[in-house]
PDB file of N, CA and C in Angstrom:
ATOM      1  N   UNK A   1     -12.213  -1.695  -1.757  1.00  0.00           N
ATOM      2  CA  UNK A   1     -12.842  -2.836  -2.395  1.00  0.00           C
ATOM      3  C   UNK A   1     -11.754  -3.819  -2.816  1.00  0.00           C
ATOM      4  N   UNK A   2     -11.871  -5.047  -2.267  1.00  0.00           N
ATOM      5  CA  UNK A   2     -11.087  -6.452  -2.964  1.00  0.00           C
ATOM      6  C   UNK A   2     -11.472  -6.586  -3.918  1.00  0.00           C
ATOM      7  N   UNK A   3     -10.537  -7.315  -4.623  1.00  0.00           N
ATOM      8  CA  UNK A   3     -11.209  -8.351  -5.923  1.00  0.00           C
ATOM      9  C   UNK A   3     -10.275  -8.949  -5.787  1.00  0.00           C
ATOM     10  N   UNK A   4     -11.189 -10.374  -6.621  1.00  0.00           N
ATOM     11  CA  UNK A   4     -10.297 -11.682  -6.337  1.00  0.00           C
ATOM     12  C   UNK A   4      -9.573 -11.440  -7.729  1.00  0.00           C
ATOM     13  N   UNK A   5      -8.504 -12.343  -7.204  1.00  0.00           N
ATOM     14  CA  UNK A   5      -7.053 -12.976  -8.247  1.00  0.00           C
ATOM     15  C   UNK A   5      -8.015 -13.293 -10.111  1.00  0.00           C
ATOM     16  N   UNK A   6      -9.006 -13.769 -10.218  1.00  0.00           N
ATOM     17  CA  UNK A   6      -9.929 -14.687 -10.697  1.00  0.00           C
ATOM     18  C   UNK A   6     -10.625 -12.995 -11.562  1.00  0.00           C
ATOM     19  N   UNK A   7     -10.575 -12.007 -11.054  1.00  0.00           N
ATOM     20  CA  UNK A   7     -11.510 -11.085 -12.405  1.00  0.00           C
ATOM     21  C   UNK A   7     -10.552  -9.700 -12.455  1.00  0.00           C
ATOM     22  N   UNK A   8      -9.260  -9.999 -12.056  1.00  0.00           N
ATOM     23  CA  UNK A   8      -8.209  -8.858 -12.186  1.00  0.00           C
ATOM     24  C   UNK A   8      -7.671  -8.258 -13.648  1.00  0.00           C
ATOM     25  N   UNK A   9      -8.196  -9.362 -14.389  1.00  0.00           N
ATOM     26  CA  UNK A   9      -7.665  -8.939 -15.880  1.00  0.00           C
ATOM     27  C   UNK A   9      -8.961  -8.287 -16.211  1.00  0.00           C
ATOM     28  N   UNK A  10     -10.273  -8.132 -16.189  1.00  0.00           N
ATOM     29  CA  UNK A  10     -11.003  -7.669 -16.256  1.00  0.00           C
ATOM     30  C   UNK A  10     -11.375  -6.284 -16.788  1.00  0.00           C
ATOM     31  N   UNK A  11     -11.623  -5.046 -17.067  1.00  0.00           N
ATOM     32  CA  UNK A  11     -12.337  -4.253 -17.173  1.00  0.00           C
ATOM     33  C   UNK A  11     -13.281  -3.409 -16.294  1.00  0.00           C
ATOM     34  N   UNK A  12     -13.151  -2.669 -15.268  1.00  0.00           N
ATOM     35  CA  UNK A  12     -14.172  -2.706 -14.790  1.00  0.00           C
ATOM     36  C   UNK A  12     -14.716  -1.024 -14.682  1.00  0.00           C
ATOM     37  N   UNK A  13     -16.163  -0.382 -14.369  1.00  0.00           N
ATOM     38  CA  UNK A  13     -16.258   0.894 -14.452  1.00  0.00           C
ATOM     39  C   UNK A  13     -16.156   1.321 -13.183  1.00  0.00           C
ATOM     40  N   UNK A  14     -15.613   2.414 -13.074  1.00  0.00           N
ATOM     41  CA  UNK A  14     -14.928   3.059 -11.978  1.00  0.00           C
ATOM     42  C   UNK A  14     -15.666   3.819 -11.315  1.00  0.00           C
ATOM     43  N   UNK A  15     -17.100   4.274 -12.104  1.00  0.00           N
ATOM     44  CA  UNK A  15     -18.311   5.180 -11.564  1.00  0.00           C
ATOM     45  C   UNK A  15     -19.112   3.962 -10.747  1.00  0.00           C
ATOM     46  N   UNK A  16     -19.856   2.154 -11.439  1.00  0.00           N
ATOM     47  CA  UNK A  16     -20.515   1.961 -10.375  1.00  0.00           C
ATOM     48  C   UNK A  16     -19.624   0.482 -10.027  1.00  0.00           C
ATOM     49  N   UNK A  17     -18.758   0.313 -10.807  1.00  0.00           N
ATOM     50  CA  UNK A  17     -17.764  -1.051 -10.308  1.00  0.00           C
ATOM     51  C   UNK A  17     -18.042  -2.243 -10.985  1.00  0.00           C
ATOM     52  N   UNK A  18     -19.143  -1.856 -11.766  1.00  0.00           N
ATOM     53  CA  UNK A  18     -19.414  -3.322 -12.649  1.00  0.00           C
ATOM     54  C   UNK A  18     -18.488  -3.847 -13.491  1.00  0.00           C
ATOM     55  N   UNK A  19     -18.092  -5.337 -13.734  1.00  0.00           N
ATOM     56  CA  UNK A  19     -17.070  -5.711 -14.288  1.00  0.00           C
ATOM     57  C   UNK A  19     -17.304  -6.354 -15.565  1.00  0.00           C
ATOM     58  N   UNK A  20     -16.498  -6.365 -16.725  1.00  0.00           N
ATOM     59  CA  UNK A  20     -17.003  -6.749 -18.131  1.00  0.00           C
ATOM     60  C   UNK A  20     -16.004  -7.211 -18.581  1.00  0.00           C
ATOM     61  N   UNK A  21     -16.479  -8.324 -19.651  1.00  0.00           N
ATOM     62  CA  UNK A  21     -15.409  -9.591 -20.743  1.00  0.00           C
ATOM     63  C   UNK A  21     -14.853  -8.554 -21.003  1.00  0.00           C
ATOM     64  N   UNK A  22     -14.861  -7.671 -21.912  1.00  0.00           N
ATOM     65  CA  UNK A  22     -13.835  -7.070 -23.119  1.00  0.00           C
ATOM     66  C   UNK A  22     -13.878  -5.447 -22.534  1.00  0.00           C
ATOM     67  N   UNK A  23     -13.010  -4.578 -23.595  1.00  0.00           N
ATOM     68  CA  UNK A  23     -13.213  -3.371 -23.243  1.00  0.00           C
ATOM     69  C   UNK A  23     -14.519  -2.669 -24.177  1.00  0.00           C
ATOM     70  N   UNK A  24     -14.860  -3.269 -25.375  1.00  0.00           N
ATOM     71  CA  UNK A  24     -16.276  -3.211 -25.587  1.00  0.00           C
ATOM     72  C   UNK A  24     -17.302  -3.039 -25.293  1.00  0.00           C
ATOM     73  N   UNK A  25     -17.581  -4.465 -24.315  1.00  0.00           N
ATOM     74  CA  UNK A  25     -18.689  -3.696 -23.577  1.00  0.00           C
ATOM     75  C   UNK A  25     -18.295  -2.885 -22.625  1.00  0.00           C
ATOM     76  N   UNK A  26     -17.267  -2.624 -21.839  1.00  0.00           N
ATOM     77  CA  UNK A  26     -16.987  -1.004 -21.227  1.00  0.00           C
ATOM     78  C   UNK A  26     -17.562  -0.183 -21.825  1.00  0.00           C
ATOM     79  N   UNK A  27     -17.326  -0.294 -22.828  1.00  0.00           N
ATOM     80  CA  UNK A  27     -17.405   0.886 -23.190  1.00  0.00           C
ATOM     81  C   UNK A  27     -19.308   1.522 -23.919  1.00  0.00           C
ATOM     82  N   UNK A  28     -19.315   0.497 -24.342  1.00  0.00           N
ATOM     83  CA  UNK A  28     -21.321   0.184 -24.500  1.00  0.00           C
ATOM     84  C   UNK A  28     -21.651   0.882 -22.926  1.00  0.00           C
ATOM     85  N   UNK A  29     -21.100   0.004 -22.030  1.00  0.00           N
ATOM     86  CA  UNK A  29     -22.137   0.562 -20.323  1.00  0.00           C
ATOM     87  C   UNK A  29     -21.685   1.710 -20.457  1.00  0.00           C
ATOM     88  N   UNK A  30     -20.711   2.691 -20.644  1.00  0.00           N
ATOM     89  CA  UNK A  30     -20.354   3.609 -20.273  1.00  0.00           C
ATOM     90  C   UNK A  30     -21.262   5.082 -21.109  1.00  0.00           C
ATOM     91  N   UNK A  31     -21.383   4.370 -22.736  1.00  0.00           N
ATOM     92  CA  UNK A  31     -21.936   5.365 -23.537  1.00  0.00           C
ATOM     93  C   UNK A  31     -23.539   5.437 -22.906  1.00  0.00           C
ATOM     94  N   UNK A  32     -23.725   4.211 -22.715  1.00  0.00           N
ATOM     95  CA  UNK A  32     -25.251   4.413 -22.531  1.00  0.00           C
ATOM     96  C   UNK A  32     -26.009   4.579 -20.998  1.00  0.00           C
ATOM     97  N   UNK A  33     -25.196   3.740 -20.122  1.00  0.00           N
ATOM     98  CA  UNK A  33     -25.710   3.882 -18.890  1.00  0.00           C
ATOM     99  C   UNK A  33     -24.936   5.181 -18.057  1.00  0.00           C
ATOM    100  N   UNK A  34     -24.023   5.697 -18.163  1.00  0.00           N
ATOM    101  CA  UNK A  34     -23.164   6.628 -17.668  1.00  0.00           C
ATOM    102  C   UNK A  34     -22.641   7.945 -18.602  1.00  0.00           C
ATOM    103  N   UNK A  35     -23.062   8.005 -19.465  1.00  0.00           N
ATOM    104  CA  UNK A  35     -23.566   9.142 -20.215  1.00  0.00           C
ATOM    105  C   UNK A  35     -23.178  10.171 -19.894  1.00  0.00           C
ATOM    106  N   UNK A  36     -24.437  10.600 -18.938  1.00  0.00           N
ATOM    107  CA  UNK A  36     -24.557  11.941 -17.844  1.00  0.00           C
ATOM    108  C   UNK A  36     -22.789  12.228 -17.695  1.00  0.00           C
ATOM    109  N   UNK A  37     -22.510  11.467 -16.912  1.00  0.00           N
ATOM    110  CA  UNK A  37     -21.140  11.825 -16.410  1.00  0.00           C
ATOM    111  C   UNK A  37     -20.385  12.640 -17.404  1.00  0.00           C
ATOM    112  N   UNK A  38     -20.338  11.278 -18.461  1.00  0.00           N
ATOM    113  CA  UNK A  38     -18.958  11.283 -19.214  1.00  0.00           C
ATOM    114  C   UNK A  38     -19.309  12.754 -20.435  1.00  0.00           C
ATOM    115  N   UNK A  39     -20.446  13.547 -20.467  1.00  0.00           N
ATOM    116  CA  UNK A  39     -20.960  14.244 -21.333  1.00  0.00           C
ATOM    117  C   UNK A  39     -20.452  15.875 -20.270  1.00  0.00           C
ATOM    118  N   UNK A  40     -20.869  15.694 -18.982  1.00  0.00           N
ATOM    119  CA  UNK A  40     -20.758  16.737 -18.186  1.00  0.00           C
ATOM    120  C   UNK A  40     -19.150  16.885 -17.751  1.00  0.00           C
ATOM    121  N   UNK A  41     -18.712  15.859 -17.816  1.00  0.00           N
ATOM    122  CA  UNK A  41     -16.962  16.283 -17.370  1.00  0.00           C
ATOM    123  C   UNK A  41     -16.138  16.123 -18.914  1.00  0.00           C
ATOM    124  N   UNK A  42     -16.755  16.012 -20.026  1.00  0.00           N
ATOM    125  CA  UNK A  42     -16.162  16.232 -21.167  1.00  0.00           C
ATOM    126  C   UNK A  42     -16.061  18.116 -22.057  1.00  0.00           C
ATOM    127  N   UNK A  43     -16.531  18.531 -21.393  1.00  0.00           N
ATOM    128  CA  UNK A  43     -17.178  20.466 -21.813  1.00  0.00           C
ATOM    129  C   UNK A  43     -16.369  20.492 -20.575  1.00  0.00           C
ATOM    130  N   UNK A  44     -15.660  19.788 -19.319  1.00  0.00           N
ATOM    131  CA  UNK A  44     -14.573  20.592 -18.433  1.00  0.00           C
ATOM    132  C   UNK A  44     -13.269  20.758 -18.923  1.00  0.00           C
ATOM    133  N   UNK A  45     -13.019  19.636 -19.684  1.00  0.00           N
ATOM    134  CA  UNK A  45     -12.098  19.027 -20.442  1.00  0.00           C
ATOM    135  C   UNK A  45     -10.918  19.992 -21.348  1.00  0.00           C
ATOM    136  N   UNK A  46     -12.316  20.709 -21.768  1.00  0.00           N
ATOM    137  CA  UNK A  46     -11.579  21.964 -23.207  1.00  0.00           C
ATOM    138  C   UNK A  46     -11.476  23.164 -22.241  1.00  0.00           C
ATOM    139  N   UNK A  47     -10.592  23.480 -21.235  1.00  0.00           N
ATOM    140  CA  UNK A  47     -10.523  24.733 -20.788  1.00  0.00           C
ATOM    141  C   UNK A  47      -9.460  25.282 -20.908  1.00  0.00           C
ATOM    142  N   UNK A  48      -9.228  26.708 -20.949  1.00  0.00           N
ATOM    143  CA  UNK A  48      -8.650  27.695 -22.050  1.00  0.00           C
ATOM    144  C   UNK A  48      -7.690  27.669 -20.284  1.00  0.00           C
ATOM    145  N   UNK A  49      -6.512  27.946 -20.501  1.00  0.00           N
ATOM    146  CA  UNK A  49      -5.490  28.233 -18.951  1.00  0.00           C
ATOM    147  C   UNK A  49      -6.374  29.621 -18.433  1.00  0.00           C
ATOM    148  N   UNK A  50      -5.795  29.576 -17.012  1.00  0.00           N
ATOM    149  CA  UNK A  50      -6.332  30.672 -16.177  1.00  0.00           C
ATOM    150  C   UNK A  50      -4.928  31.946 -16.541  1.00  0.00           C
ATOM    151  N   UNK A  51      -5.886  33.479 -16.457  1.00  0.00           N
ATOM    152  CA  UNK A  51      -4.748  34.176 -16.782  1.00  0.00           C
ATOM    153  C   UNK A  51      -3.280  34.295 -15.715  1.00  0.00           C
ATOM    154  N   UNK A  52      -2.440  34.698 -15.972  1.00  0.00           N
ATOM    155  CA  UNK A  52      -1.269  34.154 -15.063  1.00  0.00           C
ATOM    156  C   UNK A  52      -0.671  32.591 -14.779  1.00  0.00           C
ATOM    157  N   UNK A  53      -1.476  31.889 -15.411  1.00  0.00           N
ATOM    158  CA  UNK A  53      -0.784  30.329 -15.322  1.00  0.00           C
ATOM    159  C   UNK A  53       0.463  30.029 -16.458  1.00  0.00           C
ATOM    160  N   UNK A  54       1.309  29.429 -16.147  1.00  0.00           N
ATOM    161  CA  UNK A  54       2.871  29.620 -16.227  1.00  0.00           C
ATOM    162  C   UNK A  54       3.000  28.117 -16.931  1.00  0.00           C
ATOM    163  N   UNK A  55       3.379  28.334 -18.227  1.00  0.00           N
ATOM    164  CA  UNK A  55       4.387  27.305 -19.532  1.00  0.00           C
ATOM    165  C   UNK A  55       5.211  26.649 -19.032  1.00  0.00           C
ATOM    166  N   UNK A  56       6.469  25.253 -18.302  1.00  0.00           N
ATOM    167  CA  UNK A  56       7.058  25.385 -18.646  1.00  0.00           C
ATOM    168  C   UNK A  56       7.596  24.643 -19.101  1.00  0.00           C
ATOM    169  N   UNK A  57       8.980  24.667 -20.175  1.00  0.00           N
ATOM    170  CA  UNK A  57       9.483  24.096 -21.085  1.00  0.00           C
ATOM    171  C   UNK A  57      10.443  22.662 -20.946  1.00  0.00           C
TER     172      UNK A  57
END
């Protein structure tokens, strides 16, 4: 996907591409229209390491 020079400073959501003034309303579309997502890959988020997975310093 292009975008012009003209909405690059923009904001935009990465699930359906819609583009917004501020990060505000990002973030409004995101709580309310995209939800689902951000609720189902947030409980992936908190996972405990697999046994044998390796620290290192």
């Amino acid at each position: 996907m292009v975008m012009p020079l003209v909405d690059e400073h923009k904001p935009r959501c990465y699930l359906c591409h819609k583009g917004f003034e501020d990060i505000e309303g990002l973030r409004k579309h995101q709580n309310s229209n995209d939800c689902d997502f951000f609720e189902m890959n947030q409980k992936q988020a908190y996972r405990e390491p697999a046994p044998g997975d390796v620290t290192v310093f």
